[in-house]
PDB file of N, CA and C in Angstrom:
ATOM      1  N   UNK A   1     -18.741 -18.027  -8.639  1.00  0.00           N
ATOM      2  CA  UNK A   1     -17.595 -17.389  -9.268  1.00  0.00           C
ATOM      3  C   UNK A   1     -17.376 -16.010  -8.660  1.00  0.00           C
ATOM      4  N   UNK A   2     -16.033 -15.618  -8.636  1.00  0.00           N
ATOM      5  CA  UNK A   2     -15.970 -14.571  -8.345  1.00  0.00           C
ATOM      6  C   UNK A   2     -15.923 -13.302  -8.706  1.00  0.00           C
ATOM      7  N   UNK A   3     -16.515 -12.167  -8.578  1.00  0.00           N
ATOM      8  CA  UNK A   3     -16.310 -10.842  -9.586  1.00  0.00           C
ATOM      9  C   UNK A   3     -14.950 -10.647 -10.267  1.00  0.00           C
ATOM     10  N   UNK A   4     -14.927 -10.126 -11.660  1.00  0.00           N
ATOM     11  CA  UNK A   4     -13.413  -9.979 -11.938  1.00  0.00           C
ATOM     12  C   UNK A   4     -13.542  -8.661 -12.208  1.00  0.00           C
ATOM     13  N   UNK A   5     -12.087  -7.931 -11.081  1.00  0.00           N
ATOM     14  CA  UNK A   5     -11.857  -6.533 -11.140  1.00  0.00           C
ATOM     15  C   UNK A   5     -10.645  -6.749 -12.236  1.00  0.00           C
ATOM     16  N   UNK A   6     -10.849  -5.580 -13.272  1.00  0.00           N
ATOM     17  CA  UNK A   6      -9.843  -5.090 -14.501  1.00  0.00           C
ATOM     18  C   UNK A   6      -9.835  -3.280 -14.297  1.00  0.00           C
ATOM     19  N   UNK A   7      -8.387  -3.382 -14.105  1.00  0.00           N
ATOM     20  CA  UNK A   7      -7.868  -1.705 -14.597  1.00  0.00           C
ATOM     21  C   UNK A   7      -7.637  -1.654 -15.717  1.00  0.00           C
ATOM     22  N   UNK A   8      -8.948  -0.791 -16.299  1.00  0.00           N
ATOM     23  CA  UNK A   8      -8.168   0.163 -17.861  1.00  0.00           C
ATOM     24  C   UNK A   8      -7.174   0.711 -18.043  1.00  0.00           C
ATOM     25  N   UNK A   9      -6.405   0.485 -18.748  1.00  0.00           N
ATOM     26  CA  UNK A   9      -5.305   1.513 -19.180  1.00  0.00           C
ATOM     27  C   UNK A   9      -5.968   2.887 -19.492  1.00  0.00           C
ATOM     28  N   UNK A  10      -5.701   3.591 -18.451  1.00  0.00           N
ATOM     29  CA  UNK A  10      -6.377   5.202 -18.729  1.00  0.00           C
ATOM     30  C   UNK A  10      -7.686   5.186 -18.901  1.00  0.00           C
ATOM     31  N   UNK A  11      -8.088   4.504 -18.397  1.00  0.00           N
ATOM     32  CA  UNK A  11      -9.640   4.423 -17.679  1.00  0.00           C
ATOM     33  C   UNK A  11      -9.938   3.966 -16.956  1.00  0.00           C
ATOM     34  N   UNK A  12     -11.454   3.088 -16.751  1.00  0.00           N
ATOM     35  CA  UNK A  12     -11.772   3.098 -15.183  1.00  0.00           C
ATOM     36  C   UNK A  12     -11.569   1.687 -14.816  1.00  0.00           C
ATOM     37  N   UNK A  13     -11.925   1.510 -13.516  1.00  0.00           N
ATOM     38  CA  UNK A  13     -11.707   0.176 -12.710  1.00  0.00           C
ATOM     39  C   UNK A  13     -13.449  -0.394 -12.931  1.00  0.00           C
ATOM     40  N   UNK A  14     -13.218  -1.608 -14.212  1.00  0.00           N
ATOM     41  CA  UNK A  14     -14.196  -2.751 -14.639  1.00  0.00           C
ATOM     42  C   UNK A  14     -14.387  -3.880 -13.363  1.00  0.00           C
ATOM     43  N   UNK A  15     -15.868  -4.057 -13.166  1.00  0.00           N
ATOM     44  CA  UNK A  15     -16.098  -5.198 -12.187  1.00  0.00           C
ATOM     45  C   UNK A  15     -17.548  -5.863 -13.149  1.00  0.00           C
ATOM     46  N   UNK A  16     -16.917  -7.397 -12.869  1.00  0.00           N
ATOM     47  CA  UNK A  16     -18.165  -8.338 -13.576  1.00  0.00           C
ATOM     48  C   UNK A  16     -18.490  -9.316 -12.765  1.00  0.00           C
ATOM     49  N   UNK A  17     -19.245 -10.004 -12.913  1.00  0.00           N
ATOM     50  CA  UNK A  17     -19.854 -10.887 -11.900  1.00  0.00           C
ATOM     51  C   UNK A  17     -20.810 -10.163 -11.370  1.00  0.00           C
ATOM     52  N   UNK A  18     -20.411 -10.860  -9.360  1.00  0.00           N
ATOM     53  CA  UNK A  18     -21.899 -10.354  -8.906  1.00  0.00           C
ATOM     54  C   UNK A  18     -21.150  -9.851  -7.705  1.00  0.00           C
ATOM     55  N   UNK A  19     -21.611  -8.466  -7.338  1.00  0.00           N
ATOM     56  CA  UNK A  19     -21.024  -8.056  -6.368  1.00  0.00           C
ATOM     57  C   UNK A  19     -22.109  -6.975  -5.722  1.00  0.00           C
ATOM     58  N   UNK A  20     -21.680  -6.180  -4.554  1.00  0.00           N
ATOM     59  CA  UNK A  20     -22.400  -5.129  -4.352  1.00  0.00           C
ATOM     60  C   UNK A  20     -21.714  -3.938  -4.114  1.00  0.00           C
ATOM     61  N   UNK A  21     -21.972  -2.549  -4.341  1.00  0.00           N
ATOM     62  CA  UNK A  21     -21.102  -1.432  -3.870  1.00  0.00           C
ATOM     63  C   UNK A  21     -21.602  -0.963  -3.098  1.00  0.00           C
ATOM     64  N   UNK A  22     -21.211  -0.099  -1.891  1.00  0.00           N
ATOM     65  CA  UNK A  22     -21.867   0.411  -0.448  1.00  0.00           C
ATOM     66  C   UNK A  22     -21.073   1.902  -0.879  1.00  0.00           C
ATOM     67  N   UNK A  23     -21.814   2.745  -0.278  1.00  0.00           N
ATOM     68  CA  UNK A  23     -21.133   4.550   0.194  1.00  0.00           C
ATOM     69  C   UNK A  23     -20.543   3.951   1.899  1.00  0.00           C
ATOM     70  N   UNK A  24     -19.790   4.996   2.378  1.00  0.00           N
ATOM     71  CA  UNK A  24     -18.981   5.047   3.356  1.00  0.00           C
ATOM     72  C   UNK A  24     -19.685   4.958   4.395  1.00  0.00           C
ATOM     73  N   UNK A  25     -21.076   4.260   4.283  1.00  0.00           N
ATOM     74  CA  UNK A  25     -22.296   4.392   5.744  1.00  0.00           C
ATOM     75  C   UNK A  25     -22.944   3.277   5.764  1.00  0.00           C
ATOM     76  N   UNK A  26     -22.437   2.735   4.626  1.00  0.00           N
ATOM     77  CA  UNK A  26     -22.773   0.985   3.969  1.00  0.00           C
ATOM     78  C   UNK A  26     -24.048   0.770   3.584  1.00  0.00           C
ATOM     79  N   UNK A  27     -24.720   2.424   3.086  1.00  0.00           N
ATOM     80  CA  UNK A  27     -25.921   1.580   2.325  1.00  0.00           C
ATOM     81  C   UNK A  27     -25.244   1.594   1.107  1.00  0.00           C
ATOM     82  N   UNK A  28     -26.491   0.697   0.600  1.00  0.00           N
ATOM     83  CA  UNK A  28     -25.910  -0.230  -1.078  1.00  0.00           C
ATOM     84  C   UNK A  28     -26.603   0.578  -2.480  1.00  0.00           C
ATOM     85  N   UNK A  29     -25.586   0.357  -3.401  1.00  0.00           N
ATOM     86  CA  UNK A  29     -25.956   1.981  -4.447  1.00  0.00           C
ATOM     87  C   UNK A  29     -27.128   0.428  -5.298  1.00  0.00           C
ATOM     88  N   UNK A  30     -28.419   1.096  -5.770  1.00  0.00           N
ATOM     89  CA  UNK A  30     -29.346   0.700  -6.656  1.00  0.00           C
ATOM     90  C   UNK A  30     -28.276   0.442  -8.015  1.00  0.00           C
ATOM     91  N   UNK A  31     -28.021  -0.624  -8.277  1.00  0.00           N
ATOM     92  CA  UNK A  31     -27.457  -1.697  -9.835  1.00  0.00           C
ATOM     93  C   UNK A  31     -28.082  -1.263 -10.785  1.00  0.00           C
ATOM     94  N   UNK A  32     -29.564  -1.719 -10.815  1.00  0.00           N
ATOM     95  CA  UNK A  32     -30.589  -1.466 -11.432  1.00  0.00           C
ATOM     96  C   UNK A  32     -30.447  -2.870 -12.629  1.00  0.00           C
ATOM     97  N   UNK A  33     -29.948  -4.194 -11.635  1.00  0.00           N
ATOM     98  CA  UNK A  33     -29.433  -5.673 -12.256  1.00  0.00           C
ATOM     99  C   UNK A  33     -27.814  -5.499 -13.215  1.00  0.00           C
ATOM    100  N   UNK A  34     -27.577  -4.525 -13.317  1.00  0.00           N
ATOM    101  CA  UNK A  34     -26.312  -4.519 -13.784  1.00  0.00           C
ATOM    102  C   UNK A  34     -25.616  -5.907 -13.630  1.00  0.00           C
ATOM    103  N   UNK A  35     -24.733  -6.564 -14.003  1.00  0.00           N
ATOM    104  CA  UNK A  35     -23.485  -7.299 -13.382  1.00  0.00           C
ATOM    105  C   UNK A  35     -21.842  -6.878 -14.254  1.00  0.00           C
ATOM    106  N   UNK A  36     -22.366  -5.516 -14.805  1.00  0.00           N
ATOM    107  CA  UNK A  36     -20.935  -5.281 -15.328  1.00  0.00           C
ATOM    108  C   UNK A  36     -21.447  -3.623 -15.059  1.00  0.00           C
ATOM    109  N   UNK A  37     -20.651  -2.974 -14.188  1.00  0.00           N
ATOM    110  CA  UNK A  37     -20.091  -1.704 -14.376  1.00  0.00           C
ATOM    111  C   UNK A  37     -18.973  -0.815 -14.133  1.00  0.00           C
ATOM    112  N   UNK A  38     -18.529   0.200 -14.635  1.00  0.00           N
ATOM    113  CA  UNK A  38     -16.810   0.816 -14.619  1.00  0.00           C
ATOM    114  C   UNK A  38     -17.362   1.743 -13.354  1.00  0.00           C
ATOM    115  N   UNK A  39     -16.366   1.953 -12.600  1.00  0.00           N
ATOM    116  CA  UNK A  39     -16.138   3.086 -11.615  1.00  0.00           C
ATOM    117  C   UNK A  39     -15.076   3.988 -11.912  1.00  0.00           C
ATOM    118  N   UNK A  40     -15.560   5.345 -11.689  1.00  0.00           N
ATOM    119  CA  UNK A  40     -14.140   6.399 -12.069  1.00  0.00           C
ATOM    120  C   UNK A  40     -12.832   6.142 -11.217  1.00  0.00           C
ATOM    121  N   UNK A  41     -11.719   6.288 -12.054  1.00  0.00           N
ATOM    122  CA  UNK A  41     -10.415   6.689 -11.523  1.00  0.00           C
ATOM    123  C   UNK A  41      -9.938   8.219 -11.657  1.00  0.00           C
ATOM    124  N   UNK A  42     -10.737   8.869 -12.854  1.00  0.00           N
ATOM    125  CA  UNK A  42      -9.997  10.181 -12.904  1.00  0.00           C
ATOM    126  C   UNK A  42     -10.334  11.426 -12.214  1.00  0.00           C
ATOM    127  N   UNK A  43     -11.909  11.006 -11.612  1.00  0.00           N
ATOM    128  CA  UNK A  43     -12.439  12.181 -10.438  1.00  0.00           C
ATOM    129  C   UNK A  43     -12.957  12.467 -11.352  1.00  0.00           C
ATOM    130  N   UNK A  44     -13.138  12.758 -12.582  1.00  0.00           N
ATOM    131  CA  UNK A  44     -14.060  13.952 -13.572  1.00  0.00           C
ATOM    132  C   UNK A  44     -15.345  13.364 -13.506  1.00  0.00           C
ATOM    133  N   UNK A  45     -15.648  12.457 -13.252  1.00  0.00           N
ATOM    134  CA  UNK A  45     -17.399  11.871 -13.543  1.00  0.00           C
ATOM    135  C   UNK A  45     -18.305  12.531 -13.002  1.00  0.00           C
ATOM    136  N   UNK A  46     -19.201  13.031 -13.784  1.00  0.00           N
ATOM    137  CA  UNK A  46     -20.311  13.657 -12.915  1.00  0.00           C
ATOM    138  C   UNK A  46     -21.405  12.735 -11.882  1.00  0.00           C
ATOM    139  N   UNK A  47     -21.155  11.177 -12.048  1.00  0.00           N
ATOM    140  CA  UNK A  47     -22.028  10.097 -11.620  1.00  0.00           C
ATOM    141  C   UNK A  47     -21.191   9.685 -10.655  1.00  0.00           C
ATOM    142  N   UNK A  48     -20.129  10.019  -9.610  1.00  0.00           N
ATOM    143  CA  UNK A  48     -19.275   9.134  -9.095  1.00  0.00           C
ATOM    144  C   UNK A  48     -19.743   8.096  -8.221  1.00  0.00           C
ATOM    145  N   UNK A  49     -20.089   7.430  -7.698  1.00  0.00           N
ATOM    146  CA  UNK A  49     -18.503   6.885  -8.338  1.00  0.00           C
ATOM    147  C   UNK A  49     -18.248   5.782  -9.860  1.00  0.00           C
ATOM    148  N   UNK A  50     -19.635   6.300 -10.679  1.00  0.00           N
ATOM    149  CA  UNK A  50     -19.503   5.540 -11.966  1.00  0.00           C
ATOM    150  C   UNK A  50     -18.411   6.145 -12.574  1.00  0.00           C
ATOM    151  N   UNK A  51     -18.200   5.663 -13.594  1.00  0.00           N
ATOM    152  CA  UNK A  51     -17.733   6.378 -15.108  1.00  0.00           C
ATOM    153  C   UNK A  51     -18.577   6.782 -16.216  1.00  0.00           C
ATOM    154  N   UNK A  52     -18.364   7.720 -16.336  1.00  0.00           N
ATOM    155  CA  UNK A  52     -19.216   8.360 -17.503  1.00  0.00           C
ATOM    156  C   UNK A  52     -18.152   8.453 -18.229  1.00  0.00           C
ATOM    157  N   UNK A  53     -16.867   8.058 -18.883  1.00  0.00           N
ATOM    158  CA  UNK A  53     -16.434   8.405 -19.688  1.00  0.00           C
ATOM    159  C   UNK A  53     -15.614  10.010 -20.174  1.00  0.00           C
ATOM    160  N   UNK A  54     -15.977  10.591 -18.793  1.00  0.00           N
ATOM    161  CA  UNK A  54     -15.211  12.245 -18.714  1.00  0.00           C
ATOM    162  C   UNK A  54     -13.252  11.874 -18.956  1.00  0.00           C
ATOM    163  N   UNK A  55     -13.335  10.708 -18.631  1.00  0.00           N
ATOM    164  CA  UNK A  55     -11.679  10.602 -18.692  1.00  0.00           C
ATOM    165  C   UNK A  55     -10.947  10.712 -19.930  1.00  0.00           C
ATOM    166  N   UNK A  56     -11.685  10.459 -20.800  1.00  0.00           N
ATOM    167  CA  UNK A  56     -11.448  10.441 -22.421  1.00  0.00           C
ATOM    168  C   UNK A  56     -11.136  11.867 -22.989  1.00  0.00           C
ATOM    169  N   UNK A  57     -11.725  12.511 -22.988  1.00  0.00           N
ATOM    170  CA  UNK A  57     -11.754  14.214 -23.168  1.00  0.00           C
ATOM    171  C   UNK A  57     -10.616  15.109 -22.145  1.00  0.00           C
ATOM    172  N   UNK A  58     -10.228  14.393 -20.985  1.00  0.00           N
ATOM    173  CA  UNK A  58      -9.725  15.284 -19.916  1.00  0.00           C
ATOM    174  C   UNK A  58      -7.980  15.161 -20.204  1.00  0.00           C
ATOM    175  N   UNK A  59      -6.987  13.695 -20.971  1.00  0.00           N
ATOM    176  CA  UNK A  59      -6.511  13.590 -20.557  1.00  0.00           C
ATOM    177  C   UNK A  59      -5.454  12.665 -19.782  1.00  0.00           C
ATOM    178  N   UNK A  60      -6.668  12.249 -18.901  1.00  0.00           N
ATOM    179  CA  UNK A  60      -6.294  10.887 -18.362  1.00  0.00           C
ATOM    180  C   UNK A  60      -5.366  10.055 -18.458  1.00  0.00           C
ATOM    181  N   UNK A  61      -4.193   9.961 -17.479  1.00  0.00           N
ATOM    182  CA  UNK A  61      -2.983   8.617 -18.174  1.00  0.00           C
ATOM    183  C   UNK A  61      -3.088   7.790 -17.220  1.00  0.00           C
ATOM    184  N   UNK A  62      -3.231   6.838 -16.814  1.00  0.00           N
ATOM    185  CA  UNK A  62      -2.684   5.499 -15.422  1.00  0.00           C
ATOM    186  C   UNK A  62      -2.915   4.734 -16.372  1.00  0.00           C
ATOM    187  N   UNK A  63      -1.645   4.257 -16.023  1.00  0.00           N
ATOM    188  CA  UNK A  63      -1.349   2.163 -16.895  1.00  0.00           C
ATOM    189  C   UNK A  63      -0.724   1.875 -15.230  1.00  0.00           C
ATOM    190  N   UNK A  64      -1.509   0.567 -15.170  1.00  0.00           N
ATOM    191  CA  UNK A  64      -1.634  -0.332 -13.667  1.00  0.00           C
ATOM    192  C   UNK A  64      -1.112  -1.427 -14.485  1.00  0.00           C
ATOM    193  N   UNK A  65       0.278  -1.914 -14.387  1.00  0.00           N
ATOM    194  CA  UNK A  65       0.308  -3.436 -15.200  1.00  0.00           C
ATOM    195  C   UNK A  65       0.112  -4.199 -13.672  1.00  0.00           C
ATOM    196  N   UNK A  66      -0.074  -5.559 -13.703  1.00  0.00           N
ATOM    197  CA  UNK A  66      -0.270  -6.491 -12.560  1.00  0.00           C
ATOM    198  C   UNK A  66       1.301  -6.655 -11.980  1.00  0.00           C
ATOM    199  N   UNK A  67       0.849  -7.120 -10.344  1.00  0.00           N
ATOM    200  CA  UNK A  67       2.396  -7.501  -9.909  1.00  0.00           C
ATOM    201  C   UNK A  67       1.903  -7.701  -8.708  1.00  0.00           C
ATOM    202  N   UNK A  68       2.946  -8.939  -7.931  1.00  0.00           N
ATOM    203  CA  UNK A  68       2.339  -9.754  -6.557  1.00  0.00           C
ATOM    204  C   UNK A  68       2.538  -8.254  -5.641  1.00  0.00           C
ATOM    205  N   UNK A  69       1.976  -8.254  -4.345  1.00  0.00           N
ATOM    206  CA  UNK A  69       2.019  -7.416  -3.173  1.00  0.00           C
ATOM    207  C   UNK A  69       2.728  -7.953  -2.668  1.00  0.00           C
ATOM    208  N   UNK A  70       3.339  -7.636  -1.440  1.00  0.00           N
ATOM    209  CA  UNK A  70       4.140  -8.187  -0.297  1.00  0.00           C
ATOM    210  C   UNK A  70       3.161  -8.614   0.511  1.00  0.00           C
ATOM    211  N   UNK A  71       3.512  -9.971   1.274  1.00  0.00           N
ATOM    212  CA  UNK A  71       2.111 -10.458   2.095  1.00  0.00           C
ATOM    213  C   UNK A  71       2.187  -9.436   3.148  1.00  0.00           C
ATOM    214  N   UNK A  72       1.031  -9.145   3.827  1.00  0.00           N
ATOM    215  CA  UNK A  72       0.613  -8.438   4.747  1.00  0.00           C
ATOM    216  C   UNK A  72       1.356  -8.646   6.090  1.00  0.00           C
ATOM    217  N   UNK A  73       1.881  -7.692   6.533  1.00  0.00           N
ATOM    218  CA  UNK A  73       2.514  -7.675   7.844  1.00  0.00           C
ATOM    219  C   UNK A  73       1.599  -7.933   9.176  1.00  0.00           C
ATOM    220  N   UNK A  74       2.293  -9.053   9.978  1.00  0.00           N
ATOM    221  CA  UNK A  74       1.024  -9.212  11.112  1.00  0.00           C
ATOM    222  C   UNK A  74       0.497  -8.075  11.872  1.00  0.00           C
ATOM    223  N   UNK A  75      -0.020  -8.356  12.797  1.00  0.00           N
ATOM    224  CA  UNK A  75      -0.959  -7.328  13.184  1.00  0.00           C
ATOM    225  C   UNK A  75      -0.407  -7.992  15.120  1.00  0.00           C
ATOM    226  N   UNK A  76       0.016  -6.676  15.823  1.00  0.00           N
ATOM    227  CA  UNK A  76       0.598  -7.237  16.973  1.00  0.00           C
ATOM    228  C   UNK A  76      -0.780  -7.218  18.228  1.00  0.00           C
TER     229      UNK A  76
END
């Protein structure tokens, strides 16, 4: 099965299943067995790229409703 990514309304981006997260050098962040955790959208987290929940106190507005993309333009 595949992980399911969910945007909070004014919170963070939810992933379940089984996945892995890498930093920008592609080592892989310690889970610690997790298979459900939020990542920040609002920058305030002191854990980034978790959520700690700083978005609640700060503020925070993004509502993401769903909607198709345009397929991807070829590549010449």
């Amino acid at each position: 099965m595949a992980a399911k990514v969910t945007i909070v309304n004014n919170g963070p981006i939810r992933i379940e299943g089984e996945f892995i997260i890498q930093d920008s050098e592609g080592n892989s962040y310690g889970l610690g067995g997790r298979s459900v955790i939020s990542l920040c959208r609002c920058g305030l987290a002191e854990n980034k790229p978790f959520c700690d929940g700083s978005h609640k106190n700060n503020g925070f507005l993004s509502e993401c409703k769903a909607r198709e993309l345009a397929p991807p333009k070829p590549r010449l």
